[in-house]
N, C-alpha and C. Protein backbone atom coordinates (compact mmCIF):
# COMPACT_ATOMS: atom_id res chain seq x y z
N UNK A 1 0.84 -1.18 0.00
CA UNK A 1 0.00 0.00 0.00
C UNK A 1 0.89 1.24 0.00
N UNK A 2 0.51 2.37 -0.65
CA UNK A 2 1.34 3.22 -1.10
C UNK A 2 0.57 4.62 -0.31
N UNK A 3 1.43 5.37 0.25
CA UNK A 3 1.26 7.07 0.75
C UNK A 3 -0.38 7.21 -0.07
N UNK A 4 -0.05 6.89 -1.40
CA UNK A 4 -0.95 7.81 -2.03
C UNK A 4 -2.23 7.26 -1.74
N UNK A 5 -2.42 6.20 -1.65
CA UNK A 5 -3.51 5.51 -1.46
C UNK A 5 -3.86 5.74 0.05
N UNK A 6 -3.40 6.08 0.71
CA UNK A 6 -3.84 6.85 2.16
C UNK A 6 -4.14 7.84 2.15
N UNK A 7 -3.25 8.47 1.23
CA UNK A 7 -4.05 10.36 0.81
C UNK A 7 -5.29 9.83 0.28
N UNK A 8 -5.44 9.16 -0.84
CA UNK A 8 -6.76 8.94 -1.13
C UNK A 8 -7.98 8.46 -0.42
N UNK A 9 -7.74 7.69 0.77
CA UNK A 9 -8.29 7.48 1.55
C UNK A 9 -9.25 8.78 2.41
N UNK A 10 -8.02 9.04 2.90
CA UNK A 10 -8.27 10.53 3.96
C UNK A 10 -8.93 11.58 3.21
N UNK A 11 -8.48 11.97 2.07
CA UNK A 11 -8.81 12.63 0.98
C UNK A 11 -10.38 12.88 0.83
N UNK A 12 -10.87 11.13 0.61
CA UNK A 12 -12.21 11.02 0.45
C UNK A 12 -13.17 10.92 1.95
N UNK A 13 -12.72 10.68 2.84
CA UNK A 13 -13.20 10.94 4.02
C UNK A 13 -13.36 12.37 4.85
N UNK A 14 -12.44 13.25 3.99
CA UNK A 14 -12.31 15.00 4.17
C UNK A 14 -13.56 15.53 3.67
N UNK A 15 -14.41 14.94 2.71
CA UNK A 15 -15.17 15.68 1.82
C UNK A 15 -16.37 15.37 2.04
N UNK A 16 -17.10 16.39 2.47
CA UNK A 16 -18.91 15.84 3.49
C UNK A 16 -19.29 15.07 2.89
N UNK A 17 -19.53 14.65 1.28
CA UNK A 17 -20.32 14.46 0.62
C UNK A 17 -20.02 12.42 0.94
N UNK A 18 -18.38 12.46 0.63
CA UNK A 18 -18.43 10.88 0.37
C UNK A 18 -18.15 10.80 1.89
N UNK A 19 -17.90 11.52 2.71
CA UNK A 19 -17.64 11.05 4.21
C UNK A 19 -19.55 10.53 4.63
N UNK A 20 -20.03 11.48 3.98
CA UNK A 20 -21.60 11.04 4.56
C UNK A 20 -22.29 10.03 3.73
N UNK A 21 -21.81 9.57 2.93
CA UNK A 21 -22.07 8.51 1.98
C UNK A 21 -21.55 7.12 2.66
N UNK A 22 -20.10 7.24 3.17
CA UNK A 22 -19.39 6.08 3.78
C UNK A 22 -19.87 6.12 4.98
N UNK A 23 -20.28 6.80 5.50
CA UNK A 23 -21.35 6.92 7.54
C UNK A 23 -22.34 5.66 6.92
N UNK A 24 -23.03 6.45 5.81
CA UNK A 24 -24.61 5.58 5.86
C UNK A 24 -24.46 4.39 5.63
N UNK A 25 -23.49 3.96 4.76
CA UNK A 25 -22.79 2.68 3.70
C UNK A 25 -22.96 2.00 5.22
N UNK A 26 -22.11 2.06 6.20
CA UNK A 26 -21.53 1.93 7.23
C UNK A 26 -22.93 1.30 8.14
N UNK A 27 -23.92 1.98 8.19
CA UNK A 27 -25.12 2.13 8.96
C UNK A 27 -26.10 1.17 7.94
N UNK A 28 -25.48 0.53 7.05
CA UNK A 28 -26.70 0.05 6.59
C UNK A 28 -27.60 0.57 5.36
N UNK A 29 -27.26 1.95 5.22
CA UNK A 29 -28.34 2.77 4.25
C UNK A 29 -27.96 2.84 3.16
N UNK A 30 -28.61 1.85 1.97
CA UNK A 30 -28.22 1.83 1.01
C UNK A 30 -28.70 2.66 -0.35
N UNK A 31 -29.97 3.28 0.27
CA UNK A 31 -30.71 4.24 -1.18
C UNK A 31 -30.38 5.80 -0.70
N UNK A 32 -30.77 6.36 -1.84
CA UNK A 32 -30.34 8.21 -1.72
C UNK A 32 -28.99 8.19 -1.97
N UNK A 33 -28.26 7.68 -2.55
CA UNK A 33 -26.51 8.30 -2.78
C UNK A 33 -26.18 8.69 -3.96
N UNK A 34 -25.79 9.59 -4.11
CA UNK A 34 -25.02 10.05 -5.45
C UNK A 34 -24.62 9.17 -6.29
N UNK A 35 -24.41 8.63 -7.45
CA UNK A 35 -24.00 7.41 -8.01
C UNK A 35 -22.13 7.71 -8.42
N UNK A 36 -22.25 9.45 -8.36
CA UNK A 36 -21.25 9.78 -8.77
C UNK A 36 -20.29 9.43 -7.07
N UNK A 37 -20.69 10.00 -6.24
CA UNK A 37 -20.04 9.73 -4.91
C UNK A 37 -19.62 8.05 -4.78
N UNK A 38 -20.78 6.94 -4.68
CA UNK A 38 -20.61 5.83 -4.70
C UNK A 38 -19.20 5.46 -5.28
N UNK A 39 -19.13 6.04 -7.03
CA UNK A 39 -17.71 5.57 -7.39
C UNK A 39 -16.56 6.05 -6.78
N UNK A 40 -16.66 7.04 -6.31
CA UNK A 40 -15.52 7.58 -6.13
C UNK A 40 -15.26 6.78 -4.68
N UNK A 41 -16.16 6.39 -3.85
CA UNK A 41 -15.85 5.51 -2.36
C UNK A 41 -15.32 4.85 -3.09
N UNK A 42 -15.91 3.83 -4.20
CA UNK A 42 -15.35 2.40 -4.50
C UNK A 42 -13.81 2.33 -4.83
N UNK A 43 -13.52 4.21 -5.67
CA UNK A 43 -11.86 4.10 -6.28
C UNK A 43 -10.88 4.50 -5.43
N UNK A 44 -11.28 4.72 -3.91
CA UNK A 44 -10.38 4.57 -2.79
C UNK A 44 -11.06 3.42 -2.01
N UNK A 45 -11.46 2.32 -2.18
CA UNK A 45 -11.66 1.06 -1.69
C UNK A 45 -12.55 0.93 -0.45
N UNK A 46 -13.41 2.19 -0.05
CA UNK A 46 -14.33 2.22 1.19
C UNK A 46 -15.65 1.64 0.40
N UNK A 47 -15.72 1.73 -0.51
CA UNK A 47 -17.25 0.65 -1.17
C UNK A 47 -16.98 0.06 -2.15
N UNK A 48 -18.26 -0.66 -2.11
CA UNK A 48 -18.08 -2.05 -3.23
C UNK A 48 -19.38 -2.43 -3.66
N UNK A 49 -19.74 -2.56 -5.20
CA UNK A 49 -21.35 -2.79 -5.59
C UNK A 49 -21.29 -4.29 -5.34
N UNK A 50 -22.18 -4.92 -4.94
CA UNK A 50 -22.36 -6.06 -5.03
C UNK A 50 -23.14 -6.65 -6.15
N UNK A 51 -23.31 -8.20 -6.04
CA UNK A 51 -23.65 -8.58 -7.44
C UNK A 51 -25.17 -8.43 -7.98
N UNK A 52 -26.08 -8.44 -6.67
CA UNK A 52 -27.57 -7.79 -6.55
C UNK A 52 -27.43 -6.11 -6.82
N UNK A 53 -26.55 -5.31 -7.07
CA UNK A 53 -26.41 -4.07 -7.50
C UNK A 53 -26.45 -3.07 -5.61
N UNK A 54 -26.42 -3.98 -5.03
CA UNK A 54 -26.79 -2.83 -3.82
C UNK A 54 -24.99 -2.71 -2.97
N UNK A 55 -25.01 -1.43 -2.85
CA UNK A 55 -23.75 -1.16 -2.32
C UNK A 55 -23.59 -1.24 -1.05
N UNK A 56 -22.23 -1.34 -0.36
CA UNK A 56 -22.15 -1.42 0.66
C UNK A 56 -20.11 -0.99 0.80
N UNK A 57 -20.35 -0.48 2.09
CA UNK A 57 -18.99 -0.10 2.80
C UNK A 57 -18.11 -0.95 3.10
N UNK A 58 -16.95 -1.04 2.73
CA UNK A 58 -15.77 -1.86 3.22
C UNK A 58 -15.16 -1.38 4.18
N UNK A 59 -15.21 -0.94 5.32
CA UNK A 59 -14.19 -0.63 6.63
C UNK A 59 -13.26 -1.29 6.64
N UNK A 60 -13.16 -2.78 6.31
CA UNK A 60 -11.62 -3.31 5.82
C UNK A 60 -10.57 -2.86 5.69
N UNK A 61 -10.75 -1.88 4.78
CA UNK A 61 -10.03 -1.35 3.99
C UNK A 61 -8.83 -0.45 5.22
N UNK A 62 -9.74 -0.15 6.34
CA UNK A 62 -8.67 0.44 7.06
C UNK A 62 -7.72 -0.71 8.12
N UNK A 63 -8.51 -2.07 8.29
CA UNK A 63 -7.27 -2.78 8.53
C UNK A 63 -5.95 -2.87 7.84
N UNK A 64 -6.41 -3.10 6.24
CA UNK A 64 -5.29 -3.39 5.24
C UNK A 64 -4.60 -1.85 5.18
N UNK A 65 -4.98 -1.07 5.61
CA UNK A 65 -3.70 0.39 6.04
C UNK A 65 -2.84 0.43 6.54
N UNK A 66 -3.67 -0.42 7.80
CA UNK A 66 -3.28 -0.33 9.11
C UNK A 66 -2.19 -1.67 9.21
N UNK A 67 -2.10 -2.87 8.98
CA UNK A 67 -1.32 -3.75 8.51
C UNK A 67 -0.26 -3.43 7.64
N UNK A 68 -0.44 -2.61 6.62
CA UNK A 68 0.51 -2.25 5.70
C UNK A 68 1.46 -1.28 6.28
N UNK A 69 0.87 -0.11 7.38
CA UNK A 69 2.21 0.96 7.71
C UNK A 69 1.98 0.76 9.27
N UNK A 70 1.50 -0.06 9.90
CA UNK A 70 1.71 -0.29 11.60
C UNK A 70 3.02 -0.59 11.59
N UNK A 71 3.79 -0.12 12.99
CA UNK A 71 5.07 -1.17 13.37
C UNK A 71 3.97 -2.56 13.83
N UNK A 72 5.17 -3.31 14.10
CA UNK A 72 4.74 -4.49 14.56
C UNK A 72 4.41 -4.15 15.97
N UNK A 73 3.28 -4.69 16.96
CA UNK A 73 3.33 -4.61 18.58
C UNK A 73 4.30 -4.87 19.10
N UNK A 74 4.79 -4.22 19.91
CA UNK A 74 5.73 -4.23 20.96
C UNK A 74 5.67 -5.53 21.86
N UNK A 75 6.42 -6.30 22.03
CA UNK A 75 6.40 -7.66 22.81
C UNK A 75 7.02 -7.11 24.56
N UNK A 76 5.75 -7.22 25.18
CA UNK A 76 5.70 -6.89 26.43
C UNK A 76 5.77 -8.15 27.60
N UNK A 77 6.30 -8.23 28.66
CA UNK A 77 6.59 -9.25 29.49
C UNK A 77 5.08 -8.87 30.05
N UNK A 78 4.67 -9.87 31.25
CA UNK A 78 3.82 -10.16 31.69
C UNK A 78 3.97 -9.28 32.83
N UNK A 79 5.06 -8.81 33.44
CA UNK A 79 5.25 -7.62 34.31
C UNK A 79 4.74 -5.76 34.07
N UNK A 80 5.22 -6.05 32.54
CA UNK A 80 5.15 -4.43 31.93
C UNK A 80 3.55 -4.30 31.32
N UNK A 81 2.84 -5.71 30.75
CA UNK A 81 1.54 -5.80 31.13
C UNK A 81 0.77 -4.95 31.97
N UNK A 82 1.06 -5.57 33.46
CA UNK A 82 0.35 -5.41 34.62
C UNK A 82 0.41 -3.88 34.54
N UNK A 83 1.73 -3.03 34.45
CA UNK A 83 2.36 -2.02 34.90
C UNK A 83 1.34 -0.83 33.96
N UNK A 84 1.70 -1.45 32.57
CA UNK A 84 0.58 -0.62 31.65
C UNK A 84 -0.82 -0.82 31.60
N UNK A 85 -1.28 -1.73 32.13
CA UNK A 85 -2.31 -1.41 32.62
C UNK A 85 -3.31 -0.68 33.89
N UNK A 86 -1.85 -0.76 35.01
CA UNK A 86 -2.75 0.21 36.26
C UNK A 86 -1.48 1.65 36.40
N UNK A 87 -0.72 1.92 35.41
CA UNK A 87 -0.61 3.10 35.83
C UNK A 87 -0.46 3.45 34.74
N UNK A 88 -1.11 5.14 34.21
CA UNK A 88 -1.11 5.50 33.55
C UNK A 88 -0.34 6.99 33.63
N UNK A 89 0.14 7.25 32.52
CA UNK A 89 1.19 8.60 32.92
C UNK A 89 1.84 8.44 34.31
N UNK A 90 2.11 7.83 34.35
CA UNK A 90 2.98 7.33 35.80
C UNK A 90 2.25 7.21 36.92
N UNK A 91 0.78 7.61 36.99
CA UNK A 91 -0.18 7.51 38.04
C UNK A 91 -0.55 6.12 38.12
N UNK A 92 -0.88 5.59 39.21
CA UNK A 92 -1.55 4.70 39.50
C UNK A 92 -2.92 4.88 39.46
N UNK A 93 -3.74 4.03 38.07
CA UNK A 93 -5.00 3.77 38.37
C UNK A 93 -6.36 3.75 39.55
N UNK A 94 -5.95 2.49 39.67
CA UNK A 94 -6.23 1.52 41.21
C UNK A 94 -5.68 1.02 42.11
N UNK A 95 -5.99 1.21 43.14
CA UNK A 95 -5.31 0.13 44.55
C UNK A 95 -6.14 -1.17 44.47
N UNK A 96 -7.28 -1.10 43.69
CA UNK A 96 -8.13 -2.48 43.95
C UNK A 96 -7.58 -3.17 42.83
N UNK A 97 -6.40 -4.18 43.04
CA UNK A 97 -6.42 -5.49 42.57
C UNK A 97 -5.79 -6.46 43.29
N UNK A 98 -5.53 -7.62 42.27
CA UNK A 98 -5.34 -8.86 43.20
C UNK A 98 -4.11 -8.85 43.55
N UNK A 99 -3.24 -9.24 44.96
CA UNK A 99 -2.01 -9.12 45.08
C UNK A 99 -0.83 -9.51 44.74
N UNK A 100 -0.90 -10.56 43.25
CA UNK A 100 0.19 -10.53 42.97
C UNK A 100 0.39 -9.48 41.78
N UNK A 101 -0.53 -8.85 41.61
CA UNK A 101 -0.47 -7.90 40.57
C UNK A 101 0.13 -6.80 41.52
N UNK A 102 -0.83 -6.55 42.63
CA UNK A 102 -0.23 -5.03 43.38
C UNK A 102 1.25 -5.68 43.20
N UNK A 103 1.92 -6.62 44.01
CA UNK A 103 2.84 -6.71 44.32
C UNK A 103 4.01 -6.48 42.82
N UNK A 104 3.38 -6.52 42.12
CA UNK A 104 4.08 -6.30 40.67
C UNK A 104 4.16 -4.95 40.48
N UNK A 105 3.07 -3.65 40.92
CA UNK A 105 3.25 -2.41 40.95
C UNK A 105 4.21 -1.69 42.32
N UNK A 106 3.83 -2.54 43.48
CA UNK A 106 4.45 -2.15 44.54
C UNK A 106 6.13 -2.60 44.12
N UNK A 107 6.43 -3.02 43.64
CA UNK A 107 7.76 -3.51 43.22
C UNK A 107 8.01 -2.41 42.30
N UNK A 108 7.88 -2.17 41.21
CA UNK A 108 7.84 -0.77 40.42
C UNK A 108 8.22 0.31 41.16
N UNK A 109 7.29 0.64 42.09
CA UNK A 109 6.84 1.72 42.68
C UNK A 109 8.44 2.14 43.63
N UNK A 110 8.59 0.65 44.51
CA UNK A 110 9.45 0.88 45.36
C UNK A 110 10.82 1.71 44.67
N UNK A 111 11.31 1.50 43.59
CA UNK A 111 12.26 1.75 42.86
C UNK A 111 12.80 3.43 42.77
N UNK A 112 11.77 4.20 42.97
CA UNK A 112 12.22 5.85 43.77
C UNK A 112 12.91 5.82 44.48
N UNK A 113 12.89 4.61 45.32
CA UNK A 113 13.75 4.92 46.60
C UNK A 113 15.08 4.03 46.75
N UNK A 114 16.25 4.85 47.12
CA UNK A 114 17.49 3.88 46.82
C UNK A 114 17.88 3.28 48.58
N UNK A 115 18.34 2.51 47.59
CA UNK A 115 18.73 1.35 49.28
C UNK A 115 20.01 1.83 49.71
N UNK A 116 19.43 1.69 51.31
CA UNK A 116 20.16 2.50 52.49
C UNK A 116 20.27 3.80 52.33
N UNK A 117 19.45 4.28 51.89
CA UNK A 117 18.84 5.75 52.12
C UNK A 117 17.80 5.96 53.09
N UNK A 118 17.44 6.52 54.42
CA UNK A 118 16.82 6.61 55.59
C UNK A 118 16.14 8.06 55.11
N UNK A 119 14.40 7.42 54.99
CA UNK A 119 14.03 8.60 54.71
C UNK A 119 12.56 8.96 56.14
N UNK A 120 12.79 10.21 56.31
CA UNK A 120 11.61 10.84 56.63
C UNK A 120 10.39 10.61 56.39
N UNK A 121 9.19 10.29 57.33
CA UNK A 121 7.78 10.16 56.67
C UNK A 121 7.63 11.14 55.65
N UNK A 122 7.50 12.03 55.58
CA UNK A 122 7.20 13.16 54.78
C UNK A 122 7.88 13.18 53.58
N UNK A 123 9.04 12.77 53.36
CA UNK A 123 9.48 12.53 52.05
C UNK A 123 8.92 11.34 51.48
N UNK A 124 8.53 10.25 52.32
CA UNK A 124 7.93 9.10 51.53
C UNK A 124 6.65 9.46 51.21
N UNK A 125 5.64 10.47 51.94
CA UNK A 125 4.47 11.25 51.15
C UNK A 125 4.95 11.19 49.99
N UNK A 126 5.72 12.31 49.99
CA UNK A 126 5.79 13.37 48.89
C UNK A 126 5.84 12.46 47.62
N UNK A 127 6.89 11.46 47.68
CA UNK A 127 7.42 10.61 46.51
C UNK A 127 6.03 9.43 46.22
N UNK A 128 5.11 9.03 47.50
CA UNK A 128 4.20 8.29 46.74
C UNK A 128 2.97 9.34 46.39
N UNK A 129 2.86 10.02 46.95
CA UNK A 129 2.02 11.16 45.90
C UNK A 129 2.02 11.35 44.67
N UNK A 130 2.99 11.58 44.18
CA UNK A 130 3.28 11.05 42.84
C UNK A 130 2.39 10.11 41.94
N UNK A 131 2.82 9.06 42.82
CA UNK A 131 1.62 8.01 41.98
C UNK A 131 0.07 8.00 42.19
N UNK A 132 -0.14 8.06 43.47
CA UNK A 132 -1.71 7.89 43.81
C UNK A 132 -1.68 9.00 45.03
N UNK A 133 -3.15 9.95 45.11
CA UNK A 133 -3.43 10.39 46.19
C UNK A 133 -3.57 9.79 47.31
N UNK A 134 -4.19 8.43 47.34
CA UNK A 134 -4.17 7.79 48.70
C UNK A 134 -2.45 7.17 49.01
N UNK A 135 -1.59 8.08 49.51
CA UNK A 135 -0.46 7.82 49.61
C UNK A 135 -0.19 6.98 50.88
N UNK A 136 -0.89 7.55 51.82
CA UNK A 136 -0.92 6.38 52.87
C UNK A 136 -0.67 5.35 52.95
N UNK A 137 -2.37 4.48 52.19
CA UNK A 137 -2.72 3.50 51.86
C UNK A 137 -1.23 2.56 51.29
N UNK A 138 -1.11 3.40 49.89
CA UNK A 138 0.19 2.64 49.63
C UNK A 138 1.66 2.76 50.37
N UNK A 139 1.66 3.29 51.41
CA UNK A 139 3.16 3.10 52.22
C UNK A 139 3.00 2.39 52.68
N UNK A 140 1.45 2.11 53.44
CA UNK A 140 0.80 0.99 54.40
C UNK A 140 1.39 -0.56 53.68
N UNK A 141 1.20 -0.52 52.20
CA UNK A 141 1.16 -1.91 51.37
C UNK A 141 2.38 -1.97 50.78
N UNK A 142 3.46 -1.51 50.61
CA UNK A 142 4.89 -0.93 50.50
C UNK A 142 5.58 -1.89 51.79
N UNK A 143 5.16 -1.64 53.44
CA UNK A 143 5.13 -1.64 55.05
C UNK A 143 5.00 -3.23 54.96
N UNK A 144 4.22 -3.49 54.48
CA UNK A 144 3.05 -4.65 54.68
C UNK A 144 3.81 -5.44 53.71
N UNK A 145 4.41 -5.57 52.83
CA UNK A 145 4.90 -6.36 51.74
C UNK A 145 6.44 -6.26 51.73
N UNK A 146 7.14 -5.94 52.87
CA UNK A 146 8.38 -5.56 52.92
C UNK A 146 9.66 -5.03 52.27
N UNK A 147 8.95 -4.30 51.68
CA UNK A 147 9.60 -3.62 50.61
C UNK A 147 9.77 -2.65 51.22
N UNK A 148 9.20 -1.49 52.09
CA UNK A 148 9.83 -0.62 52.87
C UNK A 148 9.94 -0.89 54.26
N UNK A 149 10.97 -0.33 55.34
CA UNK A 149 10.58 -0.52 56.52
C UNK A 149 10.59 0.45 57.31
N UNK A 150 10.25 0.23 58.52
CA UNK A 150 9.76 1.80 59.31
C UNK A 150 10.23 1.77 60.42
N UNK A 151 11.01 2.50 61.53
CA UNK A 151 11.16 2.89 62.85
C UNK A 151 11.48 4.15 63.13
N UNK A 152 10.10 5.17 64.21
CA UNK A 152 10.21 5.69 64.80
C UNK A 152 10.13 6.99 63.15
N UNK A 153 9.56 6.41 62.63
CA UNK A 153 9.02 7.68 61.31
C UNK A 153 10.09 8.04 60.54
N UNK A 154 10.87 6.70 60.33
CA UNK A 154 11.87 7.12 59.25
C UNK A 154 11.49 5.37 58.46
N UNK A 155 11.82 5.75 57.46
CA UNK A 155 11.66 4.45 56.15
C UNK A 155 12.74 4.52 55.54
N UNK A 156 13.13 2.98 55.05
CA UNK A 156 14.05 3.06 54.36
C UNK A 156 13.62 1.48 53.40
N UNK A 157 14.18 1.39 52.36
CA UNK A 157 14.05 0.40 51.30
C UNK A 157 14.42 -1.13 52.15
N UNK A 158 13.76 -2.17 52.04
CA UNK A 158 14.17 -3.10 52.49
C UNK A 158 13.65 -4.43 51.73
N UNK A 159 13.76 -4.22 49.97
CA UNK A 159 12.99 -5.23 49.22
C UNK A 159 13.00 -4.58 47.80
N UNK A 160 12.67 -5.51 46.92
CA UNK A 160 12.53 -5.51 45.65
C UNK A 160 13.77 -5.05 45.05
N UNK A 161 13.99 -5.23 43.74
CA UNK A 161 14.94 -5.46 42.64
C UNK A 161 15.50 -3.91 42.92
N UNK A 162 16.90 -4.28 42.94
CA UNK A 162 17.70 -2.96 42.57
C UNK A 162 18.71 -3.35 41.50
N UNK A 163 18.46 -2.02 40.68
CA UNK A 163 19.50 -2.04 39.53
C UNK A 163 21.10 -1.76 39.99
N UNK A 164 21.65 -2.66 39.03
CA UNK A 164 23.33 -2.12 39.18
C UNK A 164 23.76 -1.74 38.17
């Protein structure tokens, strides 16, 4: 599939006339169309007469685009999965899931913080704020999953993967 044939595509979808021709095609509605519009869907590949003479829309047509200039999907581990699915722009979604999933974000998460660094409650706010407003909650499950630990209102890293 060639540039041009995507200009032609877009081209004919720019223009009320065959954009509202390919809606109805789309919806089922096959009487009232321009005969002149009809061809012109068919010579960028969004319609097609059939052999009873009644036309109809190919939406296809934007898989075979889309196949022709997609990269291939990105091959994601079962970790980066989880990750893209509950945080988005670096926020965390939800706290409601099952725990080996949290524990797959809480592992993520922990990674702000470098080992044997003794931090202040208030800095561990600040840094899980970041991800989710209920920051608490998640120091609580951070606490609770030993990935951080706590005495006397200082935390420090005590779990999950550190890079070298």
């Amino acid at each position: 599939m060639s540039d041009d044939e995507i200009r032609r595509v877009f081209g004919l979808l720019s223009q009320d006339d065959t954009l509202k021709s390919f809606a109805a095609l789309v919806l089922g509605v096959t009487d009232g169309h321009s005969p002149k519009t009809l061809h012109r869907l068919a010579s960028g590949g969004l319609a097609e007469c059939g052999e009873n003479g009644k036309w109809r829309a190919t939406p296809e047509k934007f898989r075979e685009l889309l196949r022709a200039h997609a990269e291939p999907a990105e091959t994601l581990s079962a970790d980066e999965r989880v990750l893209r699915t509950f945080l988005v722009d670096g926020r965390l979604t939800t706290m409601g899931m099952k725990r080996d999933k949290r524990l797959i974000v809480l592992r993520y998460i922990v990674m702000v913080f470098e080992p044997g660094v003794r931090y202040p409650e208030k800095d561990v706010n600040v840094a899980l704020r970041a991800f989710h407003d209920d920051y608490a909650a998640l120091r609580r499950y951070l606490v609770d999953e030993g990935l951080l630990s706590r005495k006397d209102n200082v935390y420090w890293r005590s779990g999950g993967h550190v890079e070298i």
